[in-house]
Protein backbone atom coordinates (compact mmCIF):
# COMPACT_ATOMS: atom_id res chain seq x y z
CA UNK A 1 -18.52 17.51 6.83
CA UNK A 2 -16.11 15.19 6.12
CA UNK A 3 -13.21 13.91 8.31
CA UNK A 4 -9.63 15.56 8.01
CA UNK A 5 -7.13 12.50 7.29
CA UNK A 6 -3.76 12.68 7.19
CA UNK A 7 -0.19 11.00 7.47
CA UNK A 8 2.94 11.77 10.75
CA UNK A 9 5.95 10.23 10.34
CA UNK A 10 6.59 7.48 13.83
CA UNK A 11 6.71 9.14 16.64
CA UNK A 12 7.18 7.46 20.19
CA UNK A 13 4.05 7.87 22.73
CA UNK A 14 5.78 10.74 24.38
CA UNK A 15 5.50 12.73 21.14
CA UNK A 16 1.97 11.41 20.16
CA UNK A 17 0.61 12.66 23.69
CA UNK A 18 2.25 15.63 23.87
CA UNK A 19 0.69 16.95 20.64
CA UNK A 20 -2.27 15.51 21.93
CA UNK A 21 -1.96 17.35 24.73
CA UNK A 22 -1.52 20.42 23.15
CA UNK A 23 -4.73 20.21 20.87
CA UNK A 24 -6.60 19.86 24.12
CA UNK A 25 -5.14 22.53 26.07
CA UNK A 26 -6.59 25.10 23.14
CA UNK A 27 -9.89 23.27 21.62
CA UNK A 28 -10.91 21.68 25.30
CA UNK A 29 -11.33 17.85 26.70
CA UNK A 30 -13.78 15.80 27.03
CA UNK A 31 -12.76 11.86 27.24
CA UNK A 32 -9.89 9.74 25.65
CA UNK A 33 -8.96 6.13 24.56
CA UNK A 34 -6.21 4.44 25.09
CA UNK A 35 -4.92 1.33 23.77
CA UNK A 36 -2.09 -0.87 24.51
CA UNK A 37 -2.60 -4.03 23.44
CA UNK A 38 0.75 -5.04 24.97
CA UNK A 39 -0.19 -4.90 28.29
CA UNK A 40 -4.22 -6.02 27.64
CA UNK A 41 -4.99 -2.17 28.40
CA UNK A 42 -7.56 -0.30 27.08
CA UNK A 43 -9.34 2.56 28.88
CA UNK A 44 -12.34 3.81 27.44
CA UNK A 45 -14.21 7.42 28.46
CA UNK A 46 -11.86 8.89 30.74
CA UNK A 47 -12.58 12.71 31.72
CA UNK A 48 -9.65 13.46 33.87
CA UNK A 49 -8.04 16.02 32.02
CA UNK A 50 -4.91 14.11 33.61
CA UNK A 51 -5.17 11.22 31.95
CA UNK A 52 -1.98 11.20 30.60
CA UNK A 53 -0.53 10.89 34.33
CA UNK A 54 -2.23 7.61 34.07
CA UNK A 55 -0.21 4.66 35.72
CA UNK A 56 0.14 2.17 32.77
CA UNK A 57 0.04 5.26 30.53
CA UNK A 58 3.66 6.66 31.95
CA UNK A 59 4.97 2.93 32.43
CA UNK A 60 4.32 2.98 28.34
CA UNK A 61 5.77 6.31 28.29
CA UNK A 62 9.17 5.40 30.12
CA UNK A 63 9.46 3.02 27.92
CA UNK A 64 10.43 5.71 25.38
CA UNK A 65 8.75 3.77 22.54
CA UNK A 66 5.59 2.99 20.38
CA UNK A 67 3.57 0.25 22.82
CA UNK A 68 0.39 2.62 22.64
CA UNK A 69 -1.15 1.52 19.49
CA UNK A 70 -3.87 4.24 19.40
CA UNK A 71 -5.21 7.06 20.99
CA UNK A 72 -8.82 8.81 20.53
CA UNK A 73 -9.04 11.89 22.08
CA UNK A 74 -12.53 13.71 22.24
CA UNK A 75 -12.60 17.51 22.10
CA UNK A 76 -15.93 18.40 22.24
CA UNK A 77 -19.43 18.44 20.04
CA UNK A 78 -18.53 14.72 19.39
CA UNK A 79 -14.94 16.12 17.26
CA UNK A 80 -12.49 13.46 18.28
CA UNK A 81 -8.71 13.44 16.67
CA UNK A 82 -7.05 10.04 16.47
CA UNK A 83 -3.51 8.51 15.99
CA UNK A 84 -3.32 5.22 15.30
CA UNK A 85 -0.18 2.69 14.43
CA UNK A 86 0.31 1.55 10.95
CA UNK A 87 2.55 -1.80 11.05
CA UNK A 88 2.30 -2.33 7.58
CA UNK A 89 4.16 0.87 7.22
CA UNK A 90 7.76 1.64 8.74
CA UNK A 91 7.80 5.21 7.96
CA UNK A 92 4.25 7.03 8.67
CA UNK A 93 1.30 6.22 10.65
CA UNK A 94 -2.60 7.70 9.85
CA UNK A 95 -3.75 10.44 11.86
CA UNK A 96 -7.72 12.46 11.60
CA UNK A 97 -9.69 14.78 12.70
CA UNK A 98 -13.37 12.97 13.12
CA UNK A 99 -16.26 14.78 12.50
CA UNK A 100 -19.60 12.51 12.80
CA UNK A 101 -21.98 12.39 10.16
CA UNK A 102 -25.37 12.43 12.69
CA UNK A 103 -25.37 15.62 14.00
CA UNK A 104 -25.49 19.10 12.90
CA UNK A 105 -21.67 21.22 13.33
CA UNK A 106 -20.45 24.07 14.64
CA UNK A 107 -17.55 24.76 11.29
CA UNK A 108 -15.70 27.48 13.52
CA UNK A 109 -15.17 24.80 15.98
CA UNK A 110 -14.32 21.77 13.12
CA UNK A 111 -11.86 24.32 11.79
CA UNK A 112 -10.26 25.51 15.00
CA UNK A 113 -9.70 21.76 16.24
CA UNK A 114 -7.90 21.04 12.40
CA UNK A 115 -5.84 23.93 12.86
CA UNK A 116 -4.26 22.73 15.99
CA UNK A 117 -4.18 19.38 15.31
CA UNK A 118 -2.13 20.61 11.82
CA UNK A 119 -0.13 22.84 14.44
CA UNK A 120 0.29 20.45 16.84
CA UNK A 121 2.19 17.58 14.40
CA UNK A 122 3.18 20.33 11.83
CA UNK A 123 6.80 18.66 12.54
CA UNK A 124 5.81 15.14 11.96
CA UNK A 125 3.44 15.64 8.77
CA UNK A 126 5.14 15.52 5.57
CA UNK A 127 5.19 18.93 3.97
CA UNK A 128 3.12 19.16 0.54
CA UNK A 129 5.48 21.02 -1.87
CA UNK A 130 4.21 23.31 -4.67
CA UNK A 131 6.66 22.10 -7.36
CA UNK A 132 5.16 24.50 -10.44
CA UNK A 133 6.58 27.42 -8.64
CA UNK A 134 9.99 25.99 -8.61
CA UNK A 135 12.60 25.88 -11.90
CA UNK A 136 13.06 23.17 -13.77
CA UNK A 137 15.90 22.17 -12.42
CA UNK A 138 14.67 22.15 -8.87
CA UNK A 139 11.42 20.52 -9.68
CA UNK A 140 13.08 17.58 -11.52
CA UNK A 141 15.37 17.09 -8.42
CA UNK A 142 12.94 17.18 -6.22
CA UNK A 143 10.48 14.83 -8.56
CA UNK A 144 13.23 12.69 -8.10
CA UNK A 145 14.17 12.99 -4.56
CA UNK A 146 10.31 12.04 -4.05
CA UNK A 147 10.68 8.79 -6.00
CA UNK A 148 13.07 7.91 -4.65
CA UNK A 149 12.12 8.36 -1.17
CA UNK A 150 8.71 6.62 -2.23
CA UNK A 151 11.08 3.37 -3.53
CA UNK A 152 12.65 3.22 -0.51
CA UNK A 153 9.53 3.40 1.82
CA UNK A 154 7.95 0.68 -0.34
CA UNK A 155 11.08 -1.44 -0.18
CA UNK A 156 11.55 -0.73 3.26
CA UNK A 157 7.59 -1.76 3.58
CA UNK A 158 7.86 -5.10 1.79
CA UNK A 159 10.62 -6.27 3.94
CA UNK A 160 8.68 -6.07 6.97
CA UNK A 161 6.05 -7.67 5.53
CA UNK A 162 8.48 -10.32 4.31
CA UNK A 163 9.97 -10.78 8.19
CA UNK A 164 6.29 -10.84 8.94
CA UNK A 165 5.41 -13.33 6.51
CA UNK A 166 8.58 -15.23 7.40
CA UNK A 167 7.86 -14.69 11.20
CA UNK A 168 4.51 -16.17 11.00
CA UNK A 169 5.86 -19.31 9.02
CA UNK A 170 8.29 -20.07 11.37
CA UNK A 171 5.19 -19.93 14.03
CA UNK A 172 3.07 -22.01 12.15
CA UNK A 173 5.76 -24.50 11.39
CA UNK A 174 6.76 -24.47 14.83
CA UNK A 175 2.75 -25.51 15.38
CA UNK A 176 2.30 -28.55 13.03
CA UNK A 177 5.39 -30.01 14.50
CA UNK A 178 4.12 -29.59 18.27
CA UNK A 179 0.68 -31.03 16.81
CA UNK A 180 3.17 -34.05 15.03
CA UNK A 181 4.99 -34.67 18.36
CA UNK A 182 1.98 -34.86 20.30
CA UNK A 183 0.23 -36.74 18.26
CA UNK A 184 3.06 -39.04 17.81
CA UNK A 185 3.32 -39.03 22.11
CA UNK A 186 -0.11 -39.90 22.22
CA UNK A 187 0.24 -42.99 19.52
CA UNK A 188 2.97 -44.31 21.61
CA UNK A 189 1.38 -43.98 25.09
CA UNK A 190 -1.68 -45.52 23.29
CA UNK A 191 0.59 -48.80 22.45
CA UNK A 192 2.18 -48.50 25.88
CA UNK A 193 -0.97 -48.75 27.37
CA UNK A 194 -2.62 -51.41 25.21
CA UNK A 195 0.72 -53.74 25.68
CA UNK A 196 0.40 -53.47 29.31
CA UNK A 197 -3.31 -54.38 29.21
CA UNK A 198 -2.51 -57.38 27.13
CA UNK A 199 0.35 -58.20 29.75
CA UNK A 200 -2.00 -57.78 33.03
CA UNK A 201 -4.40 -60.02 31.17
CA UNK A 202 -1.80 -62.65 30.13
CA UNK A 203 -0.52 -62.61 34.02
CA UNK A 204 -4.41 -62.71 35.09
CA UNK A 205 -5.05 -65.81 33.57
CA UNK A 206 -2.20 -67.57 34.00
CA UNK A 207 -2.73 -66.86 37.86
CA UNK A 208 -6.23 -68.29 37.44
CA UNK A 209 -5.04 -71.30 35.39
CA UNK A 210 -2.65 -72.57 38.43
CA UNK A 211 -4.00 -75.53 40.25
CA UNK A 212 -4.87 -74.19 44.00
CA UNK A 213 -2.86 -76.18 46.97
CA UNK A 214 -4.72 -77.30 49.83
C-alpha cells in the first residue's frame, strides 16, 4: 500500500503537535521522534504517551516557533505519520502517512489513521478545488488566482534561496580570508623567528670570538 503524501502550510511546533496529538488520541501511540537540530536533540523511541510534556520539547514550544524540524510519530502496526520542515519552501512543508512495504496491513486501520491525520491538519492542507463544476467565469478567476499564488510562492522561494546562496558566500568569503590572515600570521612569525635565530647566532659568535681576560 502506498504511503499517503501530502502538503500543510507552516505551522509553529505548537500546531504540528497538537494535530499530532490528536491523531494519537483516536488511532493509538506507540513511540515518537523528535528532532531539533538547534539544540543537538533528537529522541528516538519514546513510549510515554506524554512525550510532548518533554523538557526540551516545551522549551521549543515556548518558543512559539518552528525549531522542531521533524516529528515521526508511530501509531501502531508499524503506520507512522510524519511532518517534516521544508526550507527550500517558505509557504508549505511535506507531511505522510507511512505505510511499510514488509509486512502484510490491516486497510481499516491504514484508512482510519489517513482520515485523522486529513482531519487533524484539514486547516493547514491546501484545499483541492473541483474547478469543472464552477462557471466560466469563476473557474478562470480562480485559474488565475492559482497562478498567481503559484508565482508568488516560487518568487518568494527563489529569494530565500538567493539569501541562502548569498548567506553562504558571505561565510565562505569570510573563510578564505581567515585562512589568508592566518596564513599570512604564520609567514610573518616564520620570519620573526628565523631573524631572531640569525641574531642569537650572530651574538653567539661574536661572544665566542672575544679574546678571554685572565
Amino acid at each position: 500500500m502506498p504511503n499517503d503524501n501530502f502538503r500543510i502550510r507552516k505551522l509553529t511546533d505548537r500546531q504540528v503537535i497538537d494535530s499530532l496529538r490528536a491523531v494519537a488520541s483516536r488511532c493509538g501511540f506507540e513511540k515518537v521522534n523528535v528532532n531539533i537540530p538547534i539544540v543537538s536533540f533528537s529522541q528516538h523511541d519514546v513510549r510515554d504517551a506524554n512525550w510532548f510534556e518533554n523538557t526540551t520539547v516545551q522549551k521549543a514550544l515556548e518558543m512559539d516557533g518552528m525549531l522542531i524540524q521533524g516529528i515521526n510519530m508511530w501509531v501502531g502496526r508499524g503506520v507512522h505519520v510524519t511532518v517534516s520542515r521544508d526550507p527550500s519552501n517558505p509557504l508549505t512543508d511535506p507531511a505522510a502517512v507511512n505505510v511499510p512495504d514488509n509486512k502484510p496491513h490491516d486497510a481499516e486501520f491504514v484508512f482510519t489513521v489517513m482520515k485523522a491525520v486529513r482531519e487533524a491538519f484539514v486547516e493547514a492542507t491546501t484545499p483541492v478545488w473541483n474547478l469543472d463544476a464552477l462557471g466560466a467565469d469563476v473557474k478562470a478567476h480562480y485559474e488565475a488566482r492559482e497562478q498567481y499564488l503559484a508565482r508568488q510562492e516560487r518568487e518568494v522561494s527563489g529569494f530565500f534561496n538567493k539569501m541562502a546562496d548569498f548567506s553562504r558566500g558571505l561565510t565562505e568569503d569570510h573563510r578564505r580570508k581567515m585562512d589568508q590572515l592566518e596564513a599570512d600570521f604564520a609567514e610573518r612569525q616564520r620570519k620573526l623567528d628565523e631573524q631572531h635565530q640569525q641574531r642569537m647566532t650572530a651574538l653567539n659568535k661574536r661572544d665566542a670570538e672575544k679574546p678571554s681576560r685572565c
